[in-house]
PDB file of N, CA and C in Angstrom:
ATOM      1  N   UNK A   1      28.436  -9.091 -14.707  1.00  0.00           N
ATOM      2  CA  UNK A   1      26.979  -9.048 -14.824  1.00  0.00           C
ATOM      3  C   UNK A   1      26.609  -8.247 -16.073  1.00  0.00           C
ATOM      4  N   UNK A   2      25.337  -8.609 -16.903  1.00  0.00           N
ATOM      5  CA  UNK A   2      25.297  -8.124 -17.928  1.00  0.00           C
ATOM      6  C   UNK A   2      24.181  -7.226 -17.743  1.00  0.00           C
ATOM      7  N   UNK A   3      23.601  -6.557 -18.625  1.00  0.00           N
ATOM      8  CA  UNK A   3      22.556  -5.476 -18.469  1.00  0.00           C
ATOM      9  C   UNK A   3      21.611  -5.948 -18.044  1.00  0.00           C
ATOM     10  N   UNK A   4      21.337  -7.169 -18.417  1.00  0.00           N
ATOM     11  CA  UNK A   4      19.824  -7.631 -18.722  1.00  0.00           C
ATOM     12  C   UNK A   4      19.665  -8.323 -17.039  1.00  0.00           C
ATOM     13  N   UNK A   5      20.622  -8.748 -16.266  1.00  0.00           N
ATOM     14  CA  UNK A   5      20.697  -9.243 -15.093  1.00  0.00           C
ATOM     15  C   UNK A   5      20.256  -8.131 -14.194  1.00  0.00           C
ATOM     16  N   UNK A   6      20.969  -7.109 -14.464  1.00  0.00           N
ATOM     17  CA  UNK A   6      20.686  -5.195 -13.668  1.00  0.00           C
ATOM     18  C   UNK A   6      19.561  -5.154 -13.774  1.00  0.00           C
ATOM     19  N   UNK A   7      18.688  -5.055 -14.764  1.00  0.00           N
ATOM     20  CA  UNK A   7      17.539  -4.313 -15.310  1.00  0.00           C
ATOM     21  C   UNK A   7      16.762  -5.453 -14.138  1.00  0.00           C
ATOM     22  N   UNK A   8      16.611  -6.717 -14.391  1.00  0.00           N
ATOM     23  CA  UNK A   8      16.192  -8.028 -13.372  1.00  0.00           C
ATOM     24  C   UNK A   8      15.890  -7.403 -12.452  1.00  0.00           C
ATOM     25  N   UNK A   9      16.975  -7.437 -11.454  1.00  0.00           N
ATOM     26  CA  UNK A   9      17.186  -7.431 -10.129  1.00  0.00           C
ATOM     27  C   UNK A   9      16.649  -5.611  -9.750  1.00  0.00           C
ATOM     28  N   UNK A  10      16.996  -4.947 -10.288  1.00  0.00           N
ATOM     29  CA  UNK A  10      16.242  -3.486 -10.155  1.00  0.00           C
ATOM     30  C   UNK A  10      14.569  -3.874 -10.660  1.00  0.00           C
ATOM     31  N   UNK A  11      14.148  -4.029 -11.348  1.00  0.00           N
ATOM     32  CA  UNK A  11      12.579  -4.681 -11.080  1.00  0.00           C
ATOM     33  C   UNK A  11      12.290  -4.980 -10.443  1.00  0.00           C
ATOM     34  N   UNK A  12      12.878  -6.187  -9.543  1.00  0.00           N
ATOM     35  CA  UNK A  12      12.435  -7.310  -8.335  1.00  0.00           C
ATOM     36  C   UNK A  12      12.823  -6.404  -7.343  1.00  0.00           C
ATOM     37  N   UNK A  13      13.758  -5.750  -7.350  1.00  0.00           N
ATOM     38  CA  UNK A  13      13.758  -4.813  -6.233  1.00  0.00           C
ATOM     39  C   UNK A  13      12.533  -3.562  -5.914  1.00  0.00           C
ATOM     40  N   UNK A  14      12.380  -2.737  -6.995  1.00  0.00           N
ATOM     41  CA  UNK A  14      11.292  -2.235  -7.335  1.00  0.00           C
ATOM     42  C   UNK A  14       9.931  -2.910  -6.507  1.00  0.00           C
ATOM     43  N   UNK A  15       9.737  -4.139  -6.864  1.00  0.00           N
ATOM     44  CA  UNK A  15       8.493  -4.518  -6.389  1.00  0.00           C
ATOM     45  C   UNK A  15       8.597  -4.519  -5.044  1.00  0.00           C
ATOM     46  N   UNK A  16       9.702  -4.986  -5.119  1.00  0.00           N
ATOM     47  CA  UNK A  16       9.083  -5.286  -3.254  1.00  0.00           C
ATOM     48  C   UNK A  16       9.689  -4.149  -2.227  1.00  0.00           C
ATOM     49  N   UNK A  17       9.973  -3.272  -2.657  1.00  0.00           N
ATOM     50  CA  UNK A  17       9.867  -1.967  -1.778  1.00  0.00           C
ATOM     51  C   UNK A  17       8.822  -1.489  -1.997  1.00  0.00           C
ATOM     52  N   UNK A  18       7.878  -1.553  -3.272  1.00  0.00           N
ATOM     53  CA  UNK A  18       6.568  -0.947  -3.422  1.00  0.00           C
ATOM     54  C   UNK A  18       5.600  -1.763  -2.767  1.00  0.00           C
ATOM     55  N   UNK A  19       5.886  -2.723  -2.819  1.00  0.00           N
ATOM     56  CA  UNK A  19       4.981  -3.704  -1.913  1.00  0.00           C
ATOM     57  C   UNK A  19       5.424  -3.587  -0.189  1.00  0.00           C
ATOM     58  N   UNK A  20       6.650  -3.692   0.314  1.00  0.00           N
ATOM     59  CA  UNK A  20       6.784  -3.304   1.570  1.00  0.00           C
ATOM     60  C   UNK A  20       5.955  -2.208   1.958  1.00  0.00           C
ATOM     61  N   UNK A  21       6.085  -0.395   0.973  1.00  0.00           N
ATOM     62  CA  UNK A  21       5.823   0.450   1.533  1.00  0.00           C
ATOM     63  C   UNK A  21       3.981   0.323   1.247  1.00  0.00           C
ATOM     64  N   UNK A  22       3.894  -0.496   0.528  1.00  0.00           N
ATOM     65  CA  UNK A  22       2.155  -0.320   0.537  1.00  0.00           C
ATOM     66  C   UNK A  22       1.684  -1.096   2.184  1.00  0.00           C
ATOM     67  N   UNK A  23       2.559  -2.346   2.374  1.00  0.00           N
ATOM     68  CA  UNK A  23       1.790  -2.718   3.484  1.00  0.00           C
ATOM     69  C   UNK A  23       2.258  -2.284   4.669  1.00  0.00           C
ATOM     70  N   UNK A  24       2.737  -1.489   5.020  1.00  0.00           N
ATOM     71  CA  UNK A  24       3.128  -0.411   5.617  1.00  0.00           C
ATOM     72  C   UNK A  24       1.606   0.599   5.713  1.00  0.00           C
ATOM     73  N   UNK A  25       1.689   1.295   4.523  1.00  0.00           N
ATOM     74  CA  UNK A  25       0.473   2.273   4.211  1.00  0.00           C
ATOM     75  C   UNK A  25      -0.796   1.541   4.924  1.00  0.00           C
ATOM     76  N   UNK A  26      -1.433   0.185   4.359  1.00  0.00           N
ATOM     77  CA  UNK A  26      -2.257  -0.294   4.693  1.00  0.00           C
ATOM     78  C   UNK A  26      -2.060  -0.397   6.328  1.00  0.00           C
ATOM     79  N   UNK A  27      -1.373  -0.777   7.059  1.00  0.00           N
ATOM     80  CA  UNK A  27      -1.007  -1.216   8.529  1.00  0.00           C
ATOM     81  C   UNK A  27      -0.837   0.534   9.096  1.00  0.00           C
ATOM     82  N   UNK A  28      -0.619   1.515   8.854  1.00  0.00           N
ATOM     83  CA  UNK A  28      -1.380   2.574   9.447  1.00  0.00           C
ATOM     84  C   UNK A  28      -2.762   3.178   9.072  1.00  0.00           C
ATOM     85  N   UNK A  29      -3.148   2.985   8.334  1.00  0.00           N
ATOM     86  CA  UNK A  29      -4.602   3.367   8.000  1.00  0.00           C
ATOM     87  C   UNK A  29      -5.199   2.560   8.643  1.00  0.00           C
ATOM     88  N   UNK A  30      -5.406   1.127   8.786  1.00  0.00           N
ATOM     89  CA  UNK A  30      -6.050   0.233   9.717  1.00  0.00           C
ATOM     90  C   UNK A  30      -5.773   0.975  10.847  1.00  0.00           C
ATOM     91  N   UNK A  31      -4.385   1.242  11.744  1.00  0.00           N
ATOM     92  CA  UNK A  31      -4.316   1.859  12.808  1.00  0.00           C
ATOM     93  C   UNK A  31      -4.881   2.522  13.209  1.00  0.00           C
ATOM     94  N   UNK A  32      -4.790   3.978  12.249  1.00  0.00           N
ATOM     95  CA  UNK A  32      -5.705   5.460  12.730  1.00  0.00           C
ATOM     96  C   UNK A  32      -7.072   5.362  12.582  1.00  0.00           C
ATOM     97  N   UNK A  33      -7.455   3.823  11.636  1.00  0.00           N
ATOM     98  CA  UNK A  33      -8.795   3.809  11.468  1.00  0.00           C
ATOM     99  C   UNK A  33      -9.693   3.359  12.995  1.00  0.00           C
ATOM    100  N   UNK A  34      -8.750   2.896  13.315  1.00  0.00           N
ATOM    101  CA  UNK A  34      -9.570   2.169  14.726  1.00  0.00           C
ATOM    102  C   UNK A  34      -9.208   2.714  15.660  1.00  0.00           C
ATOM    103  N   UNK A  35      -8.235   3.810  15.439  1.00  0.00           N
ATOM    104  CA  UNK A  35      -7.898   5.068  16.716  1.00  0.00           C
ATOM    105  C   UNK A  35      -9.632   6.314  16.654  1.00  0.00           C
ATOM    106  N   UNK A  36      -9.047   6.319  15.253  1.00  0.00           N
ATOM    107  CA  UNK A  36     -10.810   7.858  15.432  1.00  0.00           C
ATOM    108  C   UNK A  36     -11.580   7.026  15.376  1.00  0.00           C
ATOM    109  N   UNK A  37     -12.277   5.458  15.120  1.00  0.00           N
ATOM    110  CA  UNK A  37     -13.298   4.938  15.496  1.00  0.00           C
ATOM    111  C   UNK A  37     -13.946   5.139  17.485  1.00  0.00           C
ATOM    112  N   UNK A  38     -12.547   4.829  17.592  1.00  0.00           N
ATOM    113  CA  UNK A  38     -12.843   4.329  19.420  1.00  0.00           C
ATOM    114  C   UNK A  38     -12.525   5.684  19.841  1.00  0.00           C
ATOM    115  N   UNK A  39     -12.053   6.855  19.423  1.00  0.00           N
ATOM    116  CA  UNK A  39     -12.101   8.274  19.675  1.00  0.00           C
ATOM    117  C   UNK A  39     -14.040   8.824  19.576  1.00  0.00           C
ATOM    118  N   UNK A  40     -14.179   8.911  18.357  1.00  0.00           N
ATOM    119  CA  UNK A  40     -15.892   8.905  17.843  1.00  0.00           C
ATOM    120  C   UNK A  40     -16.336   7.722  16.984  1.00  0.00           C
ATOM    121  N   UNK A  41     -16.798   6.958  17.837  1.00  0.00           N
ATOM    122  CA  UNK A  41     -17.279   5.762  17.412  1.00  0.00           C
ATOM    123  C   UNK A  41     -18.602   5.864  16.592  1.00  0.00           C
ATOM    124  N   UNK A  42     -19.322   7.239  16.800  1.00  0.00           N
ATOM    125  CA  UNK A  42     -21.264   7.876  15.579  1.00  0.00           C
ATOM    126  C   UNK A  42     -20.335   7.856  14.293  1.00  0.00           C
ATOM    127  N   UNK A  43     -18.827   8.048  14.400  1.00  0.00           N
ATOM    128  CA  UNK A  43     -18.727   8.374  12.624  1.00  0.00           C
ATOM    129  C   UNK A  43     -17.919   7.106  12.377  1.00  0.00           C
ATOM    130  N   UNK A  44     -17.974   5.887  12.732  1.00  0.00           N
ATOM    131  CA  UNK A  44     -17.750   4.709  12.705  1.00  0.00           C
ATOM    132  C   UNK A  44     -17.681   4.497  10.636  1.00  0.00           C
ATOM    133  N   UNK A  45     -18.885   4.820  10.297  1.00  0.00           N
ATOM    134  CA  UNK A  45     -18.957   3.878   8.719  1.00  0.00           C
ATOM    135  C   UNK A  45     -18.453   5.410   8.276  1.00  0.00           C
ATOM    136  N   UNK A  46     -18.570   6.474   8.570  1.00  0.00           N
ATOM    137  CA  UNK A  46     -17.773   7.310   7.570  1.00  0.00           C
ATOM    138  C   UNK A  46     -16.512   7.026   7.660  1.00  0.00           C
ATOM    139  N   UNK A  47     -15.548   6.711   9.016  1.00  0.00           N
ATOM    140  CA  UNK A  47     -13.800   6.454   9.085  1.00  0.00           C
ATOM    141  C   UNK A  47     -14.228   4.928   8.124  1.00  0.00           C
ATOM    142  N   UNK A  48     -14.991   3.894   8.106  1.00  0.00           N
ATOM    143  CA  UNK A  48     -14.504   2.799   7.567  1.00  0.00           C
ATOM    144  C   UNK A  48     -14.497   2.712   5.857  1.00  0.00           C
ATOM    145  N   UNK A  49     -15.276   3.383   5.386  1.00  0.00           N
ATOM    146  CA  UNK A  49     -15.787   3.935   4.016  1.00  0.00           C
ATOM    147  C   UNK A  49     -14.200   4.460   3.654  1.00  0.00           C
ATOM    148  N   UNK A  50     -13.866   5.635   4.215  1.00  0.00           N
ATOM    149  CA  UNK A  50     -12.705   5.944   4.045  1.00  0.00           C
ATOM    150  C   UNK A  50     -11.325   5.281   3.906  1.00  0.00           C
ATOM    151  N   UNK A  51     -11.329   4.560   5.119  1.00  0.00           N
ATOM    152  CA  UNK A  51     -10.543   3.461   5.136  1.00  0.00           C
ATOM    153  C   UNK A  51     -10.204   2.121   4.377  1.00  0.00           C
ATOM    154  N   UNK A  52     -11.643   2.242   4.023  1.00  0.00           N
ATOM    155  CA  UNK A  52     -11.290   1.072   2.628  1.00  0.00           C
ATOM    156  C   UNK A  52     -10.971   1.261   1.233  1.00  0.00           C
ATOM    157  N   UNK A  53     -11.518   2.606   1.352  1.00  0.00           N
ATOM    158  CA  UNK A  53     -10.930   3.476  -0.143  1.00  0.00           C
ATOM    159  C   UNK A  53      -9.728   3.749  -0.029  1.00  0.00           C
ATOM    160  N   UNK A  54      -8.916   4.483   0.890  1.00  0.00           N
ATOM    161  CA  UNK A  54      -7.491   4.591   0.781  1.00  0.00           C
ATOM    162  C   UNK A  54      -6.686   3.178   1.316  1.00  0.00           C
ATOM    163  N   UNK A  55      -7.447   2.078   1.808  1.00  0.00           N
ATOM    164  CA  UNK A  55      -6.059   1.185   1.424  1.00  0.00           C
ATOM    165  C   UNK A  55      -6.650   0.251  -0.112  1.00  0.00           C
ATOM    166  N   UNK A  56      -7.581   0.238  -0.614  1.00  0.00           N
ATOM    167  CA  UNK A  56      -7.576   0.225  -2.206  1.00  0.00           C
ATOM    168  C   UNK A  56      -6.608   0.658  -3.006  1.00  0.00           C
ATOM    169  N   UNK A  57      -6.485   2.422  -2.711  1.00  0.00           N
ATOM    170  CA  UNK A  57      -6.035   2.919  -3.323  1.00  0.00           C
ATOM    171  C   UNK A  57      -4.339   2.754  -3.182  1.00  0.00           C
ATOM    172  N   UNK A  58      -3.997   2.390  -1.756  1.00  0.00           N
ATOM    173  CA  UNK A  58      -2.576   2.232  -1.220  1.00  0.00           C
ATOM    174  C   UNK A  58      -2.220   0.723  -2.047  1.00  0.00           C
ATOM    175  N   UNK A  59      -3.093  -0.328  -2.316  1.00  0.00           N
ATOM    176  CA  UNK A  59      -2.584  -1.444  -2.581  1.00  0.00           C
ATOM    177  C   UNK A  59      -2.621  -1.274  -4.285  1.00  0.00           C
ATOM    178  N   UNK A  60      -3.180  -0.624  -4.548  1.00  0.00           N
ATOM    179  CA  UNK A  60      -2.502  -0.194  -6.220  1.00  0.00           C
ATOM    180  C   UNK A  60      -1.112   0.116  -6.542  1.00  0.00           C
ATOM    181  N   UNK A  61      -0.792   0.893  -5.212  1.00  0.00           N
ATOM    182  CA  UNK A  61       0.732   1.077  -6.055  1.00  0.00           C
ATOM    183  C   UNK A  61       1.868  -0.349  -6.291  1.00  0.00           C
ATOM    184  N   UNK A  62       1.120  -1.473  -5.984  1.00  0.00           N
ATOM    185  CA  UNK A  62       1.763  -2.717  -5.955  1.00  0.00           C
ATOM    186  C   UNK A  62       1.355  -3.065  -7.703  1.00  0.00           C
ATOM    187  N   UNK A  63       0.612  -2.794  -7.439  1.00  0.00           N
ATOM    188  CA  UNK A  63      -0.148  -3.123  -8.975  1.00  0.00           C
ATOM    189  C   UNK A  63       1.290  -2.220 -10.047  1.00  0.00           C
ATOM    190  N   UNK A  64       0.823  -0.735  -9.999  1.00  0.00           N
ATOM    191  CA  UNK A  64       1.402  -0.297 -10.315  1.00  0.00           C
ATOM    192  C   UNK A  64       3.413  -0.651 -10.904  1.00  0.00           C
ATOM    193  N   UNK A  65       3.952  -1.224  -9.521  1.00  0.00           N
ATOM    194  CA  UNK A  65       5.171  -1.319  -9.531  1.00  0.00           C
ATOM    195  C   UNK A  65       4.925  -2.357 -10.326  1.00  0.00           C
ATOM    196  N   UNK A  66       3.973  -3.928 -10.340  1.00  0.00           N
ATOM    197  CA  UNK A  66       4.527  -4.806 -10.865  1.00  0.00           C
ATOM    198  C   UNK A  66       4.139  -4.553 -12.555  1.00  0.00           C
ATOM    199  N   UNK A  67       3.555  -3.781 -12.779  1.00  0.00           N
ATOM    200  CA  UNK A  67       3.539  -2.980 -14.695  1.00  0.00           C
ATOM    201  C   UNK A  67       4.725  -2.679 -14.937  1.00  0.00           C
ATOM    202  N   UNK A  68       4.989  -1.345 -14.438  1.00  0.00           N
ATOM    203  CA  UNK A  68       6.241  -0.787 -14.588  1.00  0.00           C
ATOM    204  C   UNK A  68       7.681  -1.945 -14.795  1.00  0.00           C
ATOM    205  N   UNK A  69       7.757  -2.649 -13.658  1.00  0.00           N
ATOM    206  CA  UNK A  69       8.729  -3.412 -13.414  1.00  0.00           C
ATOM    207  C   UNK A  69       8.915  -4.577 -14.614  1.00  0.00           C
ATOM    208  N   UNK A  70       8.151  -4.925 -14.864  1.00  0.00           N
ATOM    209  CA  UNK A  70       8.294  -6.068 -15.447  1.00  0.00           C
ATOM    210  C   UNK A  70       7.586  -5.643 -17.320  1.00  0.00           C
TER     211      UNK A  70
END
């Protein structure tokens, strides 16, 4: 195998562990989001406000990996 095959396959690998662990990230924030909703359901749009900002912010690091990577 030559360098340029390594460098490949460590990219493609790269992505999709960054992409696994983002939808991961996203699939507990949805979780806890609808745990403290149905815990205190009055702060309903403050947990969802929140919740949509940090899995924004969680689905960037996909973004992220596929710059880097490629």
């Amino acid at each position: 195998m030559n360098i340029t095959t390594i460098a490949e396959l460590a990219g493609n690998l790269h992505i999709g562990l960054a992409a696994i662990g983002s939808a991961l990230a996203v699939g507990m924030i949805g979780f806890k989001a609808s745990e403290a909703v149905g815990r205190n359901p009055g702060a309903a749009t403050p947990i969802l406000i929140q919740a949509i900002l940090s899995s924004a912010l969680a689905e960037g690091i996909v973004f992220f990996a596929i710059f880097l990577a490629k």
